[in-house]
Structure formats: structure tokens, C-alpha cells
N, C-alpha and C. Protein backbone atom coordinates (compact mmCIF):
# COMPACT_ATOMS: atom_id res chain seq x y z
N UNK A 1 0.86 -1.17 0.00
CA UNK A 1 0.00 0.00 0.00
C UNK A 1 0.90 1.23 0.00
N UNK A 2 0.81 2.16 -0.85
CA UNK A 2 1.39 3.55 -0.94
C UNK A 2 1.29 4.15 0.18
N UNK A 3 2.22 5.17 0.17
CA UNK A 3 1.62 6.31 1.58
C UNK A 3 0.45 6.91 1.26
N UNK A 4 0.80 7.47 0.12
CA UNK A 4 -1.38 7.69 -0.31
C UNK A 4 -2.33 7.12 0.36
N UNK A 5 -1.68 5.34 -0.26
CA UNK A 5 -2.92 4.86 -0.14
C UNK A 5 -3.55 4.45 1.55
N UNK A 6 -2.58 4.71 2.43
CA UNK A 6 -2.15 4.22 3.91
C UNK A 6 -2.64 5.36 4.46
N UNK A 7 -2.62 7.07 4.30
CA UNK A 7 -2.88 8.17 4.65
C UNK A 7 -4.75 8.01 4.46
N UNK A 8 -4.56 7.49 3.21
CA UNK A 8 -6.21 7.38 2.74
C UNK A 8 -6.96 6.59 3.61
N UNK A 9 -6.51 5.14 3.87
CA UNK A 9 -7.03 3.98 4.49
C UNK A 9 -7.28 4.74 6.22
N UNK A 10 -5.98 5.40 6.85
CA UNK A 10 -6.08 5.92 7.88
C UNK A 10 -6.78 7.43 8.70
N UNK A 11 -7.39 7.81 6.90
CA UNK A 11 -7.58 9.05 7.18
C UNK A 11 -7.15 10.47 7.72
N UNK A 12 -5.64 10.10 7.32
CA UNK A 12 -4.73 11.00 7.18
C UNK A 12 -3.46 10.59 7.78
N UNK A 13 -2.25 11.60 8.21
CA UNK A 13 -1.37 10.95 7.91
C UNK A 13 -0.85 9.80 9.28
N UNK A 14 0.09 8.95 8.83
CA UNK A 14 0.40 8.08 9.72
C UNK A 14 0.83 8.31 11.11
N UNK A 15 1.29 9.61 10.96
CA UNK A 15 1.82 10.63 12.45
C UNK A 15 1.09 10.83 13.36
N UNK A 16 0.13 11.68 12.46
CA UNK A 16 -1.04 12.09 13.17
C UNK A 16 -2.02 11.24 14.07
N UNK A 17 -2.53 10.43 12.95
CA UNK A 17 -3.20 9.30 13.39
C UNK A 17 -2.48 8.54 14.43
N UNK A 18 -1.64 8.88 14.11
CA UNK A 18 -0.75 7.92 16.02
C UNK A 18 -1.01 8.81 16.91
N UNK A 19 -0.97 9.79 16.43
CA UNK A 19 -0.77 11.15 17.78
C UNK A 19 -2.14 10.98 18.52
N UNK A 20 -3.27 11.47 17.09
CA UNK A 20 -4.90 11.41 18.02
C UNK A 20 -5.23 10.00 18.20
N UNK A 21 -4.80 8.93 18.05
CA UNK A 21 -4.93 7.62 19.09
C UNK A 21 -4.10 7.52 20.48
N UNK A 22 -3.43 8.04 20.23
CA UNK A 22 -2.83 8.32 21.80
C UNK A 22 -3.33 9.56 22.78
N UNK A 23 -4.10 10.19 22.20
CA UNK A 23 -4.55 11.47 23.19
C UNK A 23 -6.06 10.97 23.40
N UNK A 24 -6.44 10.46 22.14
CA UNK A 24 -7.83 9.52 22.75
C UNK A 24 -7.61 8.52 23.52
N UNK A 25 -6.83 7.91 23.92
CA UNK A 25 -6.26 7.00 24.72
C UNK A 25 -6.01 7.03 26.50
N UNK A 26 -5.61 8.02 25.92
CA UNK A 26 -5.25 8.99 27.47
C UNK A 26 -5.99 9.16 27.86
N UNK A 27 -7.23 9.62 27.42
CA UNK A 27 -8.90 10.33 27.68
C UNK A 27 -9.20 9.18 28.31
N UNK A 28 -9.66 7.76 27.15
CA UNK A 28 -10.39 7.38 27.46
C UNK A 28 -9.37 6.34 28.70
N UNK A 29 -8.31 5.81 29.26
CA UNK A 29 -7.72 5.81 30.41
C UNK A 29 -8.03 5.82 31.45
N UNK A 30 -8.13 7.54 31.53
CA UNK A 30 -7.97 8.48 32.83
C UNK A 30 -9.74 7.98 32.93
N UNK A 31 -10.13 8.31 31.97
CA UNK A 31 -11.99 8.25 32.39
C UNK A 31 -12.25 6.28 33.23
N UNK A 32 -11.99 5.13 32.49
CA UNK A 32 -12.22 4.21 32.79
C UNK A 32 -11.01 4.57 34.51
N UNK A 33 -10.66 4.88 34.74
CA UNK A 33 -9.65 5.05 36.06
C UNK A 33 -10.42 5.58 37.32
N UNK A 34 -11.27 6.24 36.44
CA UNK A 34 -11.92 7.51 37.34
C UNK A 34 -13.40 6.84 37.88
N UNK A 35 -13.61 6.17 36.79
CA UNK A 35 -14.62 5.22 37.32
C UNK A 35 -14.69 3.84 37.73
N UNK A 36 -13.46 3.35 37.63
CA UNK A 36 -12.95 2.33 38.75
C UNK A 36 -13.44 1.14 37.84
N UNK A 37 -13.02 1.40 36.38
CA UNK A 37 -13.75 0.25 35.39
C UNK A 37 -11.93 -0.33 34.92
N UNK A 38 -11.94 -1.85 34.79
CA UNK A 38 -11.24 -2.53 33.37
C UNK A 38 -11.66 -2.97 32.35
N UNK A 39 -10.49 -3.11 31.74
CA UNK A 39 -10.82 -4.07 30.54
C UNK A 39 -11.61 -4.96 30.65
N UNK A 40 -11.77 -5.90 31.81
CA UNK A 40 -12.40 -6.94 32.08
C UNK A 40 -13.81 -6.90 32.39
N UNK A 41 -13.78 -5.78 33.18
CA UNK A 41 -14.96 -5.29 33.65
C UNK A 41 -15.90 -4.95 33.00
N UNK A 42 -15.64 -4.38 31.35
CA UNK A 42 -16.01 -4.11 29.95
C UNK A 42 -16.48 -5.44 29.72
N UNK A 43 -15.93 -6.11 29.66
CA UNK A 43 -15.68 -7.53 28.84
C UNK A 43 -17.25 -8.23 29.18
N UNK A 44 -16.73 -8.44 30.99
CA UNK A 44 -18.01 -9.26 31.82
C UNK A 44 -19.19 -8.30 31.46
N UNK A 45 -19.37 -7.04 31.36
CA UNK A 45 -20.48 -6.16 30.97
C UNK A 45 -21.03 -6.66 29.71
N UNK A 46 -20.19 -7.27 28.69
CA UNK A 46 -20.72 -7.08 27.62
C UNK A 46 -21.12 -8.61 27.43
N UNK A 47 -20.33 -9.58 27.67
CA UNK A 47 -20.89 -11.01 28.15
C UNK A 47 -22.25 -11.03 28.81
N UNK A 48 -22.49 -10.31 30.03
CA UNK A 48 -23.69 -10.05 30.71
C UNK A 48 -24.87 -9.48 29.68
N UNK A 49 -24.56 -8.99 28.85
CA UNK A 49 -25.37 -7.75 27.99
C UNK A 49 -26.12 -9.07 26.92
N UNK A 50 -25.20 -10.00 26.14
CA UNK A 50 -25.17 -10.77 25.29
C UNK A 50 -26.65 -11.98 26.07
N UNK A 51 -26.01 -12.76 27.12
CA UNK A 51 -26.64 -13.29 28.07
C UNK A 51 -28.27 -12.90 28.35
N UNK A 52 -28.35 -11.60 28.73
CA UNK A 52 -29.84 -10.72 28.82
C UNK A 52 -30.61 -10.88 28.05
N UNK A 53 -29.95 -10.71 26.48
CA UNK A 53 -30.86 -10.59 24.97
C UNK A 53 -30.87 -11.79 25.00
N UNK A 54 -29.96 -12.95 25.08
CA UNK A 54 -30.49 -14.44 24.69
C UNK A 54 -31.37 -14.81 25.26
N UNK A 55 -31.24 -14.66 26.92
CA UNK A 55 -32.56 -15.26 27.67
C UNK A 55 -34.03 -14.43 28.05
N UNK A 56 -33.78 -13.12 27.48
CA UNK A 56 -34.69 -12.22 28.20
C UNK A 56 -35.24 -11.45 26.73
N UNK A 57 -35.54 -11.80 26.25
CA UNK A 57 -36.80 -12.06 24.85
C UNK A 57 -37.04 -10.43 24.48
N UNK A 58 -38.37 -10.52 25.28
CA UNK A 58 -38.79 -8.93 24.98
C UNK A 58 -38.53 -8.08 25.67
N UNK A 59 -38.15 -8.77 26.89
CA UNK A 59 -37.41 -7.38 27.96
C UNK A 59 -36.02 -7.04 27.47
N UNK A 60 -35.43 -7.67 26.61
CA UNK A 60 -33.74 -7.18 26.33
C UNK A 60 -34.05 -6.35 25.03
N UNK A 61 -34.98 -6.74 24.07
CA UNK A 61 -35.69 -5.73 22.96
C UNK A 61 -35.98 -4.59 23.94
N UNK A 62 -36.21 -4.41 24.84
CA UNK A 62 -36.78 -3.01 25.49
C UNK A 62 -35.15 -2.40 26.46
N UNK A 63 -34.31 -3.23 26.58
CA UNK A 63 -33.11 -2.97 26.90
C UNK A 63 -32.59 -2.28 26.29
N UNK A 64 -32.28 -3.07 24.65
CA UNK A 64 -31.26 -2.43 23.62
C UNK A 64 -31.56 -1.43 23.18
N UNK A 65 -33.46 -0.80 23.10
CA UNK A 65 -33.93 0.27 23.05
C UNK A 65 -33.24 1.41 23.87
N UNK A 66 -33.59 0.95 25.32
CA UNK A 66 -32.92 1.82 26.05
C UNK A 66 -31.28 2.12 26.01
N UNK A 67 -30.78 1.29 25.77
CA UNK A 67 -29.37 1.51 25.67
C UNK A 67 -29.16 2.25 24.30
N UNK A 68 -29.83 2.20 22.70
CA UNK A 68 -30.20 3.18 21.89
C UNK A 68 -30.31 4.31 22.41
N UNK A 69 -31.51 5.11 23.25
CA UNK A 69 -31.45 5.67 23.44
C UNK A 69 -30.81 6.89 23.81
N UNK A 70 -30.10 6.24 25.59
CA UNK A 70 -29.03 6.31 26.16
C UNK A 70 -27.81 7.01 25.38
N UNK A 71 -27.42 6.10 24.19
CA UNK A 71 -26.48 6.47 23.32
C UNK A 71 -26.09 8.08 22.69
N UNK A 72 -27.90 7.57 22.10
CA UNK A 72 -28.24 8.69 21.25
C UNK A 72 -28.53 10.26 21.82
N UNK A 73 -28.69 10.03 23.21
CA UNK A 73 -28.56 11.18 23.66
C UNK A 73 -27.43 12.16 23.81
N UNK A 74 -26.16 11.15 23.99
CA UNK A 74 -24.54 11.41 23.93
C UNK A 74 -24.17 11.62 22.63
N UNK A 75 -24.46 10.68 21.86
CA UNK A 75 -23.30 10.39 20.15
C UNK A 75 -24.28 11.76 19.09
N UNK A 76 -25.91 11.80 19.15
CA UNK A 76 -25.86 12.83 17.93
C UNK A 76 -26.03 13.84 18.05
N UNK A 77 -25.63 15.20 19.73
CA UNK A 77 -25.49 16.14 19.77
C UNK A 77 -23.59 16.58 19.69
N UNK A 78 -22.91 15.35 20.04
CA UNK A 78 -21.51 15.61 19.41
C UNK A 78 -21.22 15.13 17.79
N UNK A 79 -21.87 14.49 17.04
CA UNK A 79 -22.47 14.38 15.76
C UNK A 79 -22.55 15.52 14.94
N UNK A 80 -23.63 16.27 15.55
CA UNK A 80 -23.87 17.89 15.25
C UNK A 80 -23.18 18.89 15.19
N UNK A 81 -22.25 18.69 16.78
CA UNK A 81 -21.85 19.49 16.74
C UNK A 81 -19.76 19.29 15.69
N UNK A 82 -19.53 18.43 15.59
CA UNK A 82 -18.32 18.07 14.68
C UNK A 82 -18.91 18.49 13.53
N UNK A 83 -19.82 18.08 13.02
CA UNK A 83 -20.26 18.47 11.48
C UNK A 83 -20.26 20.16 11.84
N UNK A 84 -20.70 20.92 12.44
CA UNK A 84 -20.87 22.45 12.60
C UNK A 84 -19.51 22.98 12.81
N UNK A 85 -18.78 22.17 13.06
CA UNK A 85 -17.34 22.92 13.18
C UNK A 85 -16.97 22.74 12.16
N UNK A 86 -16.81 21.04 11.67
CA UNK A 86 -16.00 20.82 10.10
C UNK A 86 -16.58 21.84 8.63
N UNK A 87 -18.08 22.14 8.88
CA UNK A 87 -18.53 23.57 8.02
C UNK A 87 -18.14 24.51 7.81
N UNK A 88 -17.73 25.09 9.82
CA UNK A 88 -17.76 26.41 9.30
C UNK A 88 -15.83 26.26 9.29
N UNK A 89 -14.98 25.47 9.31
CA UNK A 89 -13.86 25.33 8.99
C UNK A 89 -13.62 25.77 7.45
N UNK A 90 -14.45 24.81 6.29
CA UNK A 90 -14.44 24.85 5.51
C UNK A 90 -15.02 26.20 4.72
N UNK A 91 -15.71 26.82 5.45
CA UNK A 91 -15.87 28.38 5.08
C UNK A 91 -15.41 29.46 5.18
């Protein structure tokens, strides 16, 4: 793969992209630290999560809703607001 094509695949350059994986890194770190979470702790959460929907029918359909939700309350006002910056960048 070219550097083009590696800059392309990575969405820019190989530097960079190391740089903002390591400062997102740090973030997200300090945050799982702060809340007294591991890797593992992730893990068994998401094992547990899997478990719920297999055995718990229509109540885990009303789970994953909620956890939709949940989401969506976080992910598409920073959504919004990245697209409103990357705009008025470009203007």
C-alpha cells in the first residue's frame, strides 16, 4: 500500500493518526480510572449484555432500546456538533 494509499485507508497521515490515538487513549484511560472500570470489567459487561438478549426475549428488545437511546442522547449532539465545526472550517 502507498503512503497515499495508507494516509487514505487511515484518514490521514500516519503521524497524526498515532498522535490522536494516543490522546484519545489517554482520555479514554484516565476516564475508565476515574470510574474504577477494566478491561475486564467491559468484557463481563458485555458477556452479561449478550446473556440478557439471549434469555430475556422482549425485555432485552426493550433494553437495547434503552441503551439506543441512552447512546443517542450522547453520540448525535456531538455528531452535530463536529459536522458544525468541520462547516464552518471549511468556510
Amino acid at each position: 500500500m502507498s503512503e497515499n494509499g495508507l494516509s487514505h485507508f487511515l484518514g490521514g497521515s500516519p503521524g497524526n493518526v498515532i498522535l490522536r490515538l494516543l490522546v484519545m487513549s489517554l482520555i479514554v484511560g484516565a476516564a475508565m480510572v476515574f470510574f474504577n472500570l477494566t478491561p475486564r470489567d467491559l468484557i463481563e459487561a458485555l458477556r452479561q449484555f449478550v446473556d440478557n438478549i439471549w434469555s430475556g426475549g422482549l425485555e432485552s428488545l426493550r433494553t437495547i432500546l434503552v441503551y439506543i437511546g441512552y447512546g443517542a442522547i450522547v453520540v448525535i449532539p456531538i455528531f452535530i456538533l463536529v459536522r458544525l465545526l468541520k462547516m464552518m472550517r471549511r468556510s
